[in-house]
N, C-alpha and C. Protein backbone atom coordinates (compact mmCIF):
# COMPACT_ATOMS: atom_id res chain seq x y z
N UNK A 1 22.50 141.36 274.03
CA UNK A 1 22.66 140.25 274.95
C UNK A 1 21.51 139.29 274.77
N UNK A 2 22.11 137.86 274.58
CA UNK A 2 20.27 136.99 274.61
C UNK A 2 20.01 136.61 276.06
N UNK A 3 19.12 136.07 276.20
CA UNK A 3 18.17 135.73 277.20
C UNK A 3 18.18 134.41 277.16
N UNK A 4 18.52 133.78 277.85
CA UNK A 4 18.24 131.85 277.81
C UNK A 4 17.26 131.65 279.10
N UNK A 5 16.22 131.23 278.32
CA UNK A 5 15.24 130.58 279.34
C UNK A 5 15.73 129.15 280.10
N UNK A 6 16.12 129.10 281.41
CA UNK A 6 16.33 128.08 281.89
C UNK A 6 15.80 126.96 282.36
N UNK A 7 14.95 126.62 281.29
CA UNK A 7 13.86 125.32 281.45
C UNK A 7 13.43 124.78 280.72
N UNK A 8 13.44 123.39 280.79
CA UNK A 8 13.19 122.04 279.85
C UNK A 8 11.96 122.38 279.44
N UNK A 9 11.20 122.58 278.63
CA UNK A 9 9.54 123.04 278.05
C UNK A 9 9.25 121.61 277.98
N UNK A 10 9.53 120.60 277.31
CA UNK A 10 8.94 119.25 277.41
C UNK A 10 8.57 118.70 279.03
N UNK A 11 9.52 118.98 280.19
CA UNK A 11 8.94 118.82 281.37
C UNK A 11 8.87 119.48 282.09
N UNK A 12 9.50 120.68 281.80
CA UNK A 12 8.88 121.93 283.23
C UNK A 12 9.97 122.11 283.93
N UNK A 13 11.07 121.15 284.06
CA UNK A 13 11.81 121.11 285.19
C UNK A 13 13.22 121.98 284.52
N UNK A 14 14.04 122.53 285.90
CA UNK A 14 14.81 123.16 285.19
C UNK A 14 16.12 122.69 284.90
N UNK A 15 16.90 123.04 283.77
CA UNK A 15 17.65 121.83 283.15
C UNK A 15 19.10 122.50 283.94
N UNK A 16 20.18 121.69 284.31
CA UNK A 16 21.43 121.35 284.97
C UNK A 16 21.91 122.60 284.37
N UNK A 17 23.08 123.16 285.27
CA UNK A 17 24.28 123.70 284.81
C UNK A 17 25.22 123.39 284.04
N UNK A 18 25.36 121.83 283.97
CA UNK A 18 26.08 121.32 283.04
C UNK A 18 25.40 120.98 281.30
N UNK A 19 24.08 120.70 281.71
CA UNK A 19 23.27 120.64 280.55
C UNK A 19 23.43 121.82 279.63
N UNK A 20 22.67 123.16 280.60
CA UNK A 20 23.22 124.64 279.88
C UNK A 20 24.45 124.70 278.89
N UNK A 21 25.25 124.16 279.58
CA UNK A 21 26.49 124.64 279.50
C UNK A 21 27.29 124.28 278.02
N UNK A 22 27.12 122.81 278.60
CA UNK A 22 26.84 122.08 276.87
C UNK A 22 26.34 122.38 276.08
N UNK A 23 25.37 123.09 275.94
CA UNK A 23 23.78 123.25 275.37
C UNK A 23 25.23 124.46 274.06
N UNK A 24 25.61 125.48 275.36
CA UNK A 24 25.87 127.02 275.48
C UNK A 24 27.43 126.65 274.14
N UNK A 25 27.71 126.13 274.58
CA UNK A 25 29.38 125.24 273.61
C UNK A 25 28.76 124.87 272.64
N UNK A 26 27.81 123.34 272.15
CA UNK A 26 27.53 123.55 271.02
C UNK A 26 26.69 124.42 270.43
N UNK A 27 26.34 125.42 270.85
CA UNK A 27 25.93 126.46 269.58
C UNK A 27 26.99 127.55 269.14
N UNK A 28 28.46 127.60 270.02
CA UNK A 28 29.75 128.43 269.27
C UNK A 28 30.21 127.82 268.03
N UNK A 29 30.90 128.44 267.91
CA UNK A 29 31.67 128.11 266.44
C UNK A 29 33.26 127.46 267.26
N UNK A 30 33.25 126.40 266.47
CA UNK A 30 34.40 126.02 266.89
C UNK A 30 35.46 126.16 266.42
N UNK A 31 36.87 126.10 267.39
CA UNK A 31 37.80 126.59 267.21
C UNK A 31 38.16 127.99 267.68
N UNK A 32 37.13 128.96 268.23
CA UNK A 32 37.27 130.04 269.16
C UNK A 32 37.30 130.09 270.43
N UNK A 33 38.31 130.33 270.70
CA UNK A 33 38.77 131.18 272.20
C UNK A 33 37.97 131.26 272.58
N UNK A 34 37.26 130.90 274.31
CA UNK A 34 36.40 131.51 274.72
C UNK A 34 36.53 131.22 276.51
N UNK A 35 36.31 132.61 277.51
CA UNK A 35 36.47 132.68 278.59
C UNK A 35 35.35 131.86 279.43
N UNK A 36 35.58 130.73 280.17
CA UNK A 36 34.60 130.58 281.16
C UNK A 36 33.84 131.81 281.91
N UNK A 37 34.50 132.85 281.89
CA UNK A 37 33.69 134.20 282.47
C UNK A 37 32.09 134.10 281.96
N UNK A 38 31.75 134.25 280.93
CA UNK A 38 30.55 134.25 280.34
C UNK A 38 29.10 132.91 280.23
N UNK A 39 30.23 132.17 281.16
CA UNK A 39 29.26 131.23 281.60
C UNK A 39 28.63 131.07 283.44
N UNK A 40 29.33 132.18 283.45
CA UNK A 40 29.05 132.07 285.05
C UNK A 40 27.48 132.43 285.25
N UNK A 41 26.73 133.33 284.36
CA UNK A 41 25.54 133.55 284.43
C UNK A 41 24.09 132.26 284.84
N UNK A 42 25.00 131.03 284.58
CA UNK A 42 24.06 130.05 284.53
C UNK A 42 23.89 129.35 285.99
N UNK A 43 24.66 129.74 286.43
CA UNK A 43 24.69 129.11 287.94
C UNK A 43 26.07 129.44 288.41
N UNK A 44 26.36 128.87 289.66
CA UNK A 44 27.26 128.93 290.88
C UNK A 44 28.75 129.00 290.30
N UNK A 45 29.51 129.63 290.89
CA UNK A 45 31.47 129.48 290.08
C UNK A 45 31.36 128.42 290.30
N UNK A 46 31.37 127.62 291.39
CA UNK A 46 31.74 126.29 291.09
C UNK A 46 31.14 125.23 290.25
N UNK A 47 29.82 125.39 290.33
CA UNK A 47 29.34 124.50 289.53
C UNK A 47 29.64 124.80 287.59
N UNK A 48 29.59 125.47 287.47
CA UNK A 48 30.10 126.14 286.12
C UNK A 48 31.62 125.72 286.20
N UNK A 49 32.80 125.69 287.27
CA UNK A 49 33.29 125.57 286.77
C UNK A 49 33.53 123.49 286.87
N UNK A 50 32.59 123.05 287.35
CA UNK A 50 32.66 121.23 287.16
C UNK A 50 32.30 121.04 286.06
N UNK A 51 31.56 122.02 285.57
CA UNK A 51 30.90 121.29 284.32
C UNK A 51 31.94 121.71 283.07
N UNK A 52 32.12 122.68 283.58
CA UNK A 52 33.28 122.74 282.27
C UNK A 52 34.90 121.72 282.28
N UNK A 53 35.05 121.68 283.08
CA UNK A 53 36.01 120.21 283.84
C UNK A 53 35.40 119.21 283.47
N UNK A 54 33.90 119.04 283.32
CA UNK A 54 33.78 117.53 282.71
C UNK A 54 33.51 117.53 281.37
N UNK A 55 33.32 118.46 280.66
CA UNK A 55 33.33 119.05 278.81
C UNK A 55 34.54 118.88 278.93
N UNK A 56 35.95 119.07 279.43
CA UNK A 56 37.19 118.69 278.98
C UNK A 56 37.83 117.08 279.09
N UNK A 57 37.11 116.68 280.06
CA UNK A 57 37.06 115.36 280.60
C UNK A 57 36.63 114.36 279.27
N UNK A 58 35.42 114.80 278.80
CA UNK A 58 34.80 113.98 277.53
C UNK A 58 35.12 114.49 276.18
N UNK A 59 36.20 115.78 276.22
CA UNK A 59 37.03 115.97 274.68
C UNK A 59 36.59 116.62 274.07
N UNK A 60 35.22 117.38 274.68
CA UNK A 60 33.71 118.55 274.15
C UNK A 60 35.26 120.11 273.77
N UNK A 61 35.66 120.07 274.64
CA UNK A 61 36.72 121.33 275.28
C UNK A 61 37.96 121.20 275.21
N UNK A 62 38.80 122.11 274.62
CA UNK A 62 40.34 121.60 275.26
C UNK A 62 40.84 122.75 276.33
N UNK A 63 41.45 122.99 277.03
CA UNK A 63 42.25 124.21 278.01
C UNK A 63 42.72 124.91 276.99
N UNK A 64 43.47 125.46 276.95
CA UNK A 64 44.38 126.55 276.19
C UNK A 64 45.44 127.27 277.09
């Protein structure tokens, strides 16, 4: 399992759920299946799940 440190090192502050999240998508390989389940670790169901609603919103994501 990795470990994601949840904080901007250039300012200290800690970076968005949606930032993560993005962050968390482009480092998959694309074109794989993958459950919002495994993003819940980063913060709140709901907020995990806006941010992934707005990765589909801007074309980052498709549904399946």
């Amino acid at each position: 399992m990795k470990v994601h440190i949840n904080q901007n090192v250039s300012t200290g502050e800690s970076m968005s759920v949606a930032a993560l999240a993005r962050q968390r998508v482009h480092r998959m390989k694309r074109g794989i299946p993958f459950s919002i389940s495994g993003f819940y670790s980063l913060g709140s169901r709901a907020s995990v799940q806006q941010a992934m609603s707005r990765l589909v919103k801007e074309g980052l994501l498709v549904r399946v």
